[in-house]
C-alpha atoms as a PDB file:
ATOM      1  CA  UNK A   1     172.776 110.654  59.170  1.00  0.00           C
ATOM      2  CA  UNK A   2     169.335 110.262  59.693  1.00  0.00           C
ATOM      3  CA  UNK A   3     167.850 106.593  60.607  1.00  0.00           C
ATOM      4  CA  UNK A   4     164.686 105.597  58.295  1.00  0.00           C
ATOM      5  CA  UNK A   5     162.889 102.289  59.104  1.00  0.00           C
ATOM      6  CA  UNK A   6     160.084 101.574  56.509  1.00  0.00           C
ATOM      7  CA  UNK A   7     157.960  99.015  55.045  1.00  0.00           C
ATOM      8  CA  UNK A   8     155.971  98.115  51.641  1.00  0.00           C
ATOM      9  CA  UNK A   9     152.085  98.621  52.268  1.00  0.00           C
ATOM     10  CA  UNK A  10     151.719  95.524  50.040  1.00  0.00           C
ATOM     11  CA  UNK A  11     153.470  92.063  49.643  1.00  0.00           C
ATOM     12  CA  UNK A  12     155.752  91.846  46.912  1.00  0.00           C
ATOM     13  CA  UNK A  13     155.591  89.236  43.903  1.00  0.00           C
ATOM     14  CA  UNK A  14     158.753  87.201  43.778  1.00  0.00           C
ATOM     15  CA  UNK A  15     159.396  89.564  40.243  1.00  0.00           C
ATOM     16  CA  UNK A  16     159.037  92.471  42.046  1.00  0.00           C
ATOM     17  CA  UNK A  17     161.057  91.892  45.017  1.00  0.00           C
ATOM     18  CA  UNK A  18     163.971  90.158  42.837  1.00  0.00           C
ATOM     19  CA  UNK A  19     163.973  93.808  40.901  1.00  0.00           C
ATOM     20  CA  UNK A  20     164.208  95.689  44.194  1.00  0.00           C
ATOM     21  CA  UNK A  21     166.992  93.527  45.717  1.00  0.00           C
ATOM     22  CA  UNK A  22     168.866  94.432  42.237  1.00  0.00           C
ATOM     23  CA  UNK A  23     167.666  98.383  42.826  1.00  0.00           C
ATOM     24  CA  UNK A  24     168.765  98.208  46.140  1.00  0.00           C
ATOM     25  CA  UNK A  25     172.476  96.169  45.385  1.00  0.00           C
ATOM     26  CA  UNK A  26     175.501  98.480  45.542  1.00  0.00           C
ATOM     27  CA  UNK A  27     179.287  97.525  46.051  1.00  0.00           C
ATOM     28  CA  UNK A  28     180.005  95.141  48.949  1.00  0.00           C
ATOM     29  CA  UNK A  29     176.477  94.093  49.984  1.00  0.00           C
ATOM     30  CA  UNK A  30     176.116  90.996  51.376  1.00  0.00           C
ATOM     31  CA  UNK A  31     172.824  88.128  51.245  1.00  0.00           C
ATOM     32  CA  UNK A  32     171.593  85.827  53.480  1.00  0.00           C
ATOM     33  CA  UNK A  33     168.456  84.075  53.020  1.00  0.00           C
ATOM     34  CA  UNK A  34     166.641  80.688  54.428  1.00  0.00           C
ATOM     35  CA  UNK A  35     164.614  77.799  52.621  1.00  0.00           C
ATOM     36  CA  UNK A  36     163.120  75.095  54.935  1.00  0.00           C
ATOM     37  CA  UNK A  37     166.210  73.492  53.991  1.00  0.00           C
ATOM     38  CA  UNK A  38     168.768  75.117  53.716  1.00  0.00           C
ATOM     39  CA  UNK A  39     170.465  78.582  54.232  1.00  0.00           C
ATOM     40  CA  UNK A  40     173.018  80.318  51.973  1.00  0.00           C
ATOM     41  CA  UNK A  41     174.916  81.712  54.253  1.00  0.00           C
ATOM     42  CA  UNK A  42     176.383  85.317  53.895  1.00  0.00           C
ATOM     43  CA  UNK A  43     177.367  85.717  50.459  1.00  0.00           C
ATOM     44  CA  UNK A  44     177.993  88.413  47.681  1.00  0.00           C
ATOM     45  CA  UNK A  45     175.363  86.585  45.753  1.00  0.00           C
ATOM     46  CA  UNK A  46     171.914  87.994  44.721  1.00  0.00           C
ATOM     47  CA  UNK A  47     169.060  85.429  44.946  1.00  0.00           C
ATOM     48  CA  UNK A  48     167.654  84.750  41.884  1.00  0.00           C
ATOM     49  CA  UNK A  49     163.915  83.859  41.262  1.00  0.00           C
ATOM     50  CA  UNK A  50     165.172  79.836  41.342  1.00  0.00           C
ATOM     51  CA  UNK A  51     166.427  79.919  44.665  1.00  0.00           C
ATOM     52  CA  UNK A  52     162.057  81.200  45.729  1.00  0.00           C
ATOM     53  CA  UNK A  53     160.255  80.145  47.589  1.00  0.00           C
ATOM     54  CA  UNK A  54     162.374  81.037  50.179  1.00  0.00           C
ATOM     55  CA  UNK A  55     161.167  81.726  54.323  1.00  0.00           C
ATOM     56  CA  UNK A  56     162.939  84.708  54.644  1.00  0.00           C
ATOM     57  CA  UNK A  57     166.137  86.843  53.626  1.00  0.00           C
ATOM     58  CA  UNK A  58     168.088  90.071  53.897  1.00  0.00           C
ATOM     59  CA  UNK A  59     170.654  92.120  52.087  1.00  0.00           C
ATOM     60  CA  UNK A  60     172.908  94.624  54.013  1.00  0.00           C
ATOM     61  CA  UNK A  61     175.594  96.909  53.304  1.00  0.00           C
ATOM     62  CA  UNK A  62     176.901  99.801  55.380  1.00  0.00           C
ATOM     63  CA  UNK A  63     174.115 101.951  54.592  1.00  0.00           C
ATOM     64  CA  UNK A  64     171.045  99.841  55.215  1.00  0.00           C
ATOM     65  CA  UNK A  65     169.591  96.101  55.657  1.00  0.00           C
ATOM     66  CA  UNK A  66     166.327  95.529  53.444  1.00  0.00           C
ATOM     67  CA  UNK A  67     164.492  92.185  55.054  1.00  0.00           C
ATOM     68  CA  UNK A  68     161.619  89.801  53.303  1.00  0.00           C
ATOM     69  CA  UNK A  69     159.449  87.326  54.648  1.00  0.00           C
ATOM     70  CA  UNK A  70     156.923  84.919  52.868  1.00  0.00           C
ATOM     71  CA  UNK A  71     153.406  86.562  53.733  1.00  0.00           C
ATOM     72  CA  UNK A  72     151.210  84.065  51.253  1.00  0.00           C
ATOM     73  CA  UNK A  73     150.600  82.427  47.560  1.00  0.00           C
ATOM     74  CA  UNK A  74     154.522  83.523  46.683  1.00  0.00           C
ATOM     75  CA  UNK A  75     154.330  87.264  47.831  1.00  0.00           C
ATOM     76  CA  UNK A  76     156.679  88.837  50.857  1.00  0.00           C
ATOM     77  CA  UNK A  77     156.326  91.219  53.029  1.00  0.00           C
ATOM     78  CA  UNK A  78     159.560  94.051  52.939  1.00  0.00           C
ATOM     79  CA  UNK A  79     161.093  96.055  55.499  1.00  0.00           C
ATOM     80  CA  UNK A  80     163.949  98.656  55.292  1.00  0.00           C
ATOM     81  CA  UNK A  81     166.168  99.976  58.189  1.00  0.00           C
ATOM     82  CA  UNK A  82     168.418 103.027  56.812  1.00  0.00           C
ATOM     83  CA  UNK A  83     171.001 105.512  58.127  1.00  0.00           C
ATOM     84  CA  UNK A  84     170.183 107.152  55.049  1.00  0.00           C
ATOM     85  CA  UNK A  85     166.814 109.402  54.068  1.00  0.00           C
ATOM     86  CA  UNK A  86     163.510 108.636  53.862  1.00  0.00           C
ATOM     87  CA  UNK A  87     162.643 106.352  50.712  1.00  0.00           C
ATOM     88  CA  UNK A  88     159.366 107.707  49.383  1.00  0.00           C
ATOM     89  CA  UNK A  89     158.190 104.263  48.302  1.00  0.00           C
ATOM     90  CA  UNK A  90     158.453 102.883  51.726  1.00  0.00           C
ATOM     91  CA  UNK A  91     155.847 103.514  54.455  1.00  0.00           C
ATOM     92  CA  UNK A  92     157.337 105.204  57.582  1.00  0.00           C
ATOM     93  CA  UNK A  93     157.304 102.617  60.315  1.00  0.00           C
ATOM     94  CA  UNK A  94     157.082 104.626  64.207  1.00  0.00           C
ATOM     95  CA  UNK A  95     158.051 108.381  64.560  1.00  0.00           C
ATOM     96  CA  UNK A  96     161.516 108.856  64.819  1.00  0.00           C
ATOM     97  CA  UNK A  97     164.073 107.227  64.742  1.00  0.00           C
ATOM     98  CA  UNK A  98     168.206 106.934  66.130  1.00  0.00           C
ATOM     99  CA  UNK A  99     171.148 103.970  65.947  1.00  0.00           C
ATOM    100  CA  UNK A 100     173.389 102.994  68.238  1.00  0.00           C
ATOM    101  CA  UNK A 101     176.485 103.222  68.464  1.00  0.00           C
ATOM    102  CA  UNK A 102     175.704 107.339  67.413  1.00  0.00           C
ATOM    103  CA  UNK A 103     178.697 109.005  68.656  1.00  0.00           C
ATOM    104  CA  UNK A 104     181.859 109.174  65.719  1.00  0.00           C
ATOM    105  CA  UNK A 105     184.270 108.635  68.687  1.00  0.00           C
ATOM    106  CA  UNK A 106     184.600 105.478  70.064  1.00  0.00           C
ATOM    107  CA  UNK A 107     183.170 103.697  66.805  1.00  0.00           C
ATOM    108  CA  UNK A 108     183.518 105.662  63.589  1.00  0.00           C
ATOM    109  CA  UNK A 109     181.685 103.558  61.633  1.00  0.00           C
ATOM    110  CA  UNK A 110     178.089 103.444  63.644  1.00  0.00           C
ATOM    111  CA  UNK A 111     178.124  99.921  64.516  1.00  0.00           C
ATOM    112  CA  UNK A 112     178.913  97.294  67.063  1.00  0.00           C
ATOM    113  CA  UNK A 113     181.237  94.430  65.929  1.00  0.00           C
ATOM    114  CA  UNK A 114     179.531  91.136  65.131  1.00  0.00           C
ATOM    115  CA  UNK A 115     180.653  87.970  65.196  1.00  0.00           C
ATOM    116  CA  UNK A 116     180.312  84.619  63.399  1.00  0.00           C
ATOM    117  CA  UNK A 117     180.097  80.941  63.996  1.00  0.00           C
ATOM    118  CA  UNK A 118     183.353  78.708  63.461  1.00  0.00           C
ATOM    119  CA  UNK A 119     183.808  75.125  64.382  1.00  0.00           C
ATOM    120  CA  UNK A 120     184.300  74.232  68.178  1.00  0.00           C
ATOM    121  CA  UNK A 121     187.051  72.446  68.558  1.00  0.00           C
ATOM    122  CA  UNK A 122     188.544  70.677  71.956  1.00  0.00           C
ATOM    123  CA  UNK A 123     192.159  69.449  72.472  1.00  0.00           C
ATOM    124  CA  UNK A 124     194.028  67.073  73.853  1.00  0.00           C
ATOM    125  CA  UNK A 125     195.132  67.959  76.965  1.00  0.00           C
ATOM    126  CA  UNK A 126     198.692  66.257  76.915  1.00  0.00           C
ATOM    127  CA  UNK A 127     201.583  68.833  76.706  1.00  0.00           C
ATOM    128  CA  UNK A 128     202.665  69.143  73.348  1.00  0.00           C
ATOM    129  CA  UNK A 129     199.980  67.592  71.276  1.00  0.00           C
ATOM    130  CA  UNK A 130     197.725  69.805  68.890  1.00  0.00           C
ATOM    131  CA  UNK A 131     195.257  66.415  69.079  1.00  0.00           C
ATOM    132  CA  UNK A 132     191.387  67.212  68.284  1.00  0.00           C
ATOM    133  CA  UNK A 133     189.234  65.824  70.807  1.00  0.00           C
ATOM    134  CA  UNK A 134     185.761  66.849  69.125  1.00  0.00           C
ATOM    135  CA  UNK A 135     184.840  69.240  66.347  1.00  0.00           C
ATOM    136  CA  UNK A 136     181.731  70.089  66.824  1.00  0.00           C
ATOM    137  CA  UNK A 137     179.801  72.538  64.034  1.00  0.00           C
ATOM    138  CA  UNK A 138     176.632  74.688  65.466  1.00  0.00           C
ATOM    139  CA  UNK A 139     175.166  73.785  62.684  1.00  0.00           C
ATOM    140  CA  UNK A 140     173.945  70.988  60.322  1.00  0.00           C
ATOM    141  CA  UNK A 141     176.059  71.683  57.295  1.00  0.00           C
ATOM    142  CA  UNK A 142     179.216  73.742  57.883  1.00  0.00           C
ATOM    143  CA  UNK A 143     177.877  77.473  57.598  1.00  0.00           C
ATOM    144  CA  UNK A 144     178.945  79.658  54.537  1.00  0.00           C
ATOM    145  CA  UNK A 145     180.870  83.230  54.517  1.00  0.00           C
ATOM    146  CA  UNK A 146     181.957  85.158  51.515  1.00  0.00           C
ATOM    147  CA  UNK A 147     185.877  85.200  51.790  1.00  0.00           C
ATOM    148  CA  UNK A 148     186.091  88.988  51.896  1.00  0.00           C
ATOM    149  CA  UNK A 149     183.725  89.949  55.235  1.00  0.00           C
ATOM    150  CA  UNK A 150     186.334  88.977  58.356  1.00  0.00           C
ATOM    151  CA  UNK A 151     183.430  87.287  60.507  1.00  0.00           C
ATOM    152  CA  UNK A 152     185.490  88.151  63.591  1.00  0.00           C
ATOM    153  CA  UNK A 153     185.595  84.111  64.905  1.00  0.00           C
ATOM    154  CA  UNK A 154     189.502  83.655  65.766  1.00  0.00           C
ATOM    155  CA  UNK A 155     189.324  79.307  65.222  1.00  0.00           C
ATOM    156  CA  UNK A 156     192.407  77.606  65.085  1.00  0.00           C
ATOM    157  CA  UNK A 157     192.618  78.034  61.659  1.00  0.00           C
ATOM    158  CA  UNK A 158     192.165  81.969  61.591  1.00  0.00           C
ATOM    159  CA  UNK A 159     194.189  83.333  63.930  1.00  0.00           C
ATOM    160  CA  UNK A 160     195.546  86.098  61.508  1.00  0.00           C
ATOM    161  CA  UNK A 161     193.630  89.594  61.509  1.00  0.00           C
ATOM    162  CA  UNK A 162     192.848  90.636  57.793  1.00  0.00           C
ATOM    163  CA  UNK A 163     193.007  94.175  57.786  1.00  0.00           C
ATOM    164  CA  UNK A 164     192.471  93.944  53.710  1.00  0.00           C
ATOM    165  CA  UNK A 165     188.711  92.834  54.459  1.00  0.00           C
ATOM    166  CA  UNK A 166     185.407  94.691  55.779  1.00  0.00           C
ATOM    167  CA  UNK A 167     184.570  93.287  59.220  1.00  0.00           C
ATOM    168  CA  UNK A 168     180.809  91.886  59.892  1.00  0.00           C
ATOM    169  CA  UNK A 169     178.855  94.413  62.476  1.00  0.00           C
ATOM    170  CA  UNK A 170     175.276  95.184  63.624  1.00  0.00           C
ATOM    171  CA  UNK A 171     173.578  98.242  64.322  1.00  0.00           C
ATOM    172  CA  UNK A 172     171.099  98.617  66.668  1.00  0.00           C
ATOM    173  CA  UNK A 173     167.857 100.861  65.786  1.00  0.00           C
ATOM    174  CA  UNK A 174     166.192 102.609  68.901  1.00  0.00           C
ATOM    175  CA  UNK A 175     162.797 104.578  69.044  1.00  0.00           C
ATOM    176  CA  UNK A 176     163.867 108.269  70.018  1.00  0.00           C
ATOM    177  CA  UNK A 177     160.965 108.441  72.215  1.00  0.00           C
ATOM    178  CA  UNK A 178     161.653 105.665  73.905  1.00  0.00           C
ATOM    179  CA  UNK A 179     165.049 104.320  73.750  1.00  0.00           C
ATOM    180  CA  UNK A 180     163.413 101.135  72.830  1.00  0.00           C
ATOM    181  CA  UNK A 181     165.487  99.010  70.586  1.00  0.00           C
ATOM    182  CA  UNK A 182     163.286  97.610  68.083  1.00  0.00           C
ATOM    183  CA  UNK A 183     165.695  95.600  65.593  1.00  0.00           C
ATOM    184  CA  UNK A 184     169.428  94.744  65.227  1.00  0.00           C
ATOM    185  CA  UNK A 185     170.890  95.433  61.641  1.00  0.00           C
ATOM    186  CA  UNK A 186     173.608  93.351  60.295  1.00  0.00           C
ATOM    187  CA  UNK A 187     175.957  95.783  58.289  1.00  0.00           C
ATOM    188  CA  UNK A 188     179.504  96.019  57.339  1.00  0.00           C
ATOM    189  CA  UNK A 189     182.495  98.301  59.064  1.00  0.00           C
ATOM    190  CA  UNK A 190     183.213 100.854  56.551  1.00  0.00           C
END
């Protein structure tokens, strides 16, 4: 393993970066992007040039998390965090770098669990009655996940693990120097 954060030395045209999200697309990588207003959620889905202008997105999979944000007149700025090599067309960003969790032990598959947003729900509290009090949603519109990442959130509707699907986690990238951490990666258990 060896941890590469990078960036493009120029904004990317909304062409360009739509044919690097499809470079960079392998089997079970997961989207999430925001428009002022809206957000998609975490899906399976690759944004297509309709769904720019967009404020900001990422892709991740287990091996890396490639992030875009508007920079001006329809280009974005790109960053890549890796536990893979270096990727010659991406500027090296700091010295060196290392992840967290590191060690194969206690979590084989280099990350921390993460976990999603469900509904908040509050019950009665009369013996016996499975009344809802208040169902409150953290956000606007109830927020999206593709059906096969486990999102971790135990609701009353989920209270069954799902050993068949990969479980949402997040990575944490540190300067070696410093033990700094610098950003959080979303990425998938493997």
């Amino acid at each position: 393993m060896n941890p590469f954060v990078g960036y493009k030395s120029a904004p990317l045209s909304v062409d360009n970066l739509v044919e690097l999200i499809l470079e960079f697309k392998i089997e079970n990588t997961y989207f999430f992007y925001r428009r002022t207003d809206s957000v998609s959620g975490i899906i399976q889905e690759a944004p297509t040039r309709s769904k720019f202008p967009m404020i900001e997105g990422q892709m991740f999979n287990y091996e890396y998390e490639l992030r875009w944000k508007y920079k001006r007149e329809n280009t974005y700025e790109v960053l890549l965090l890796t536990i893979g090599n270096k990727h010659n067309d991406f500027n090296i960003l700091g010295k060196e770098w290392k992840i967290e969790p590191c060690n194969g032990e206690k979590f084989p598959s280099y990350a921390y669990p993460a976990y999603g947003y469900g509904s908040i729900q509050i019950h009665s509290d009369e013996p016996n009655s499975n009344k809802i009090l208040y169902d409150e949603n953290r956000f606007p519109k109830r927020f999206i996940y593709d059906n096969t990442l486990d999102i971790r959130y135990k609701g009353e509707k989920d209270n069954e693990l799902k050993l068949t699907q990969l479980k949402l986690a997040q990575r944490y990238f540190l300067d070696k120097e410093t033990n700094v951490v610098h950003f959080v990666a979303l990425t998938i258990e493997k």
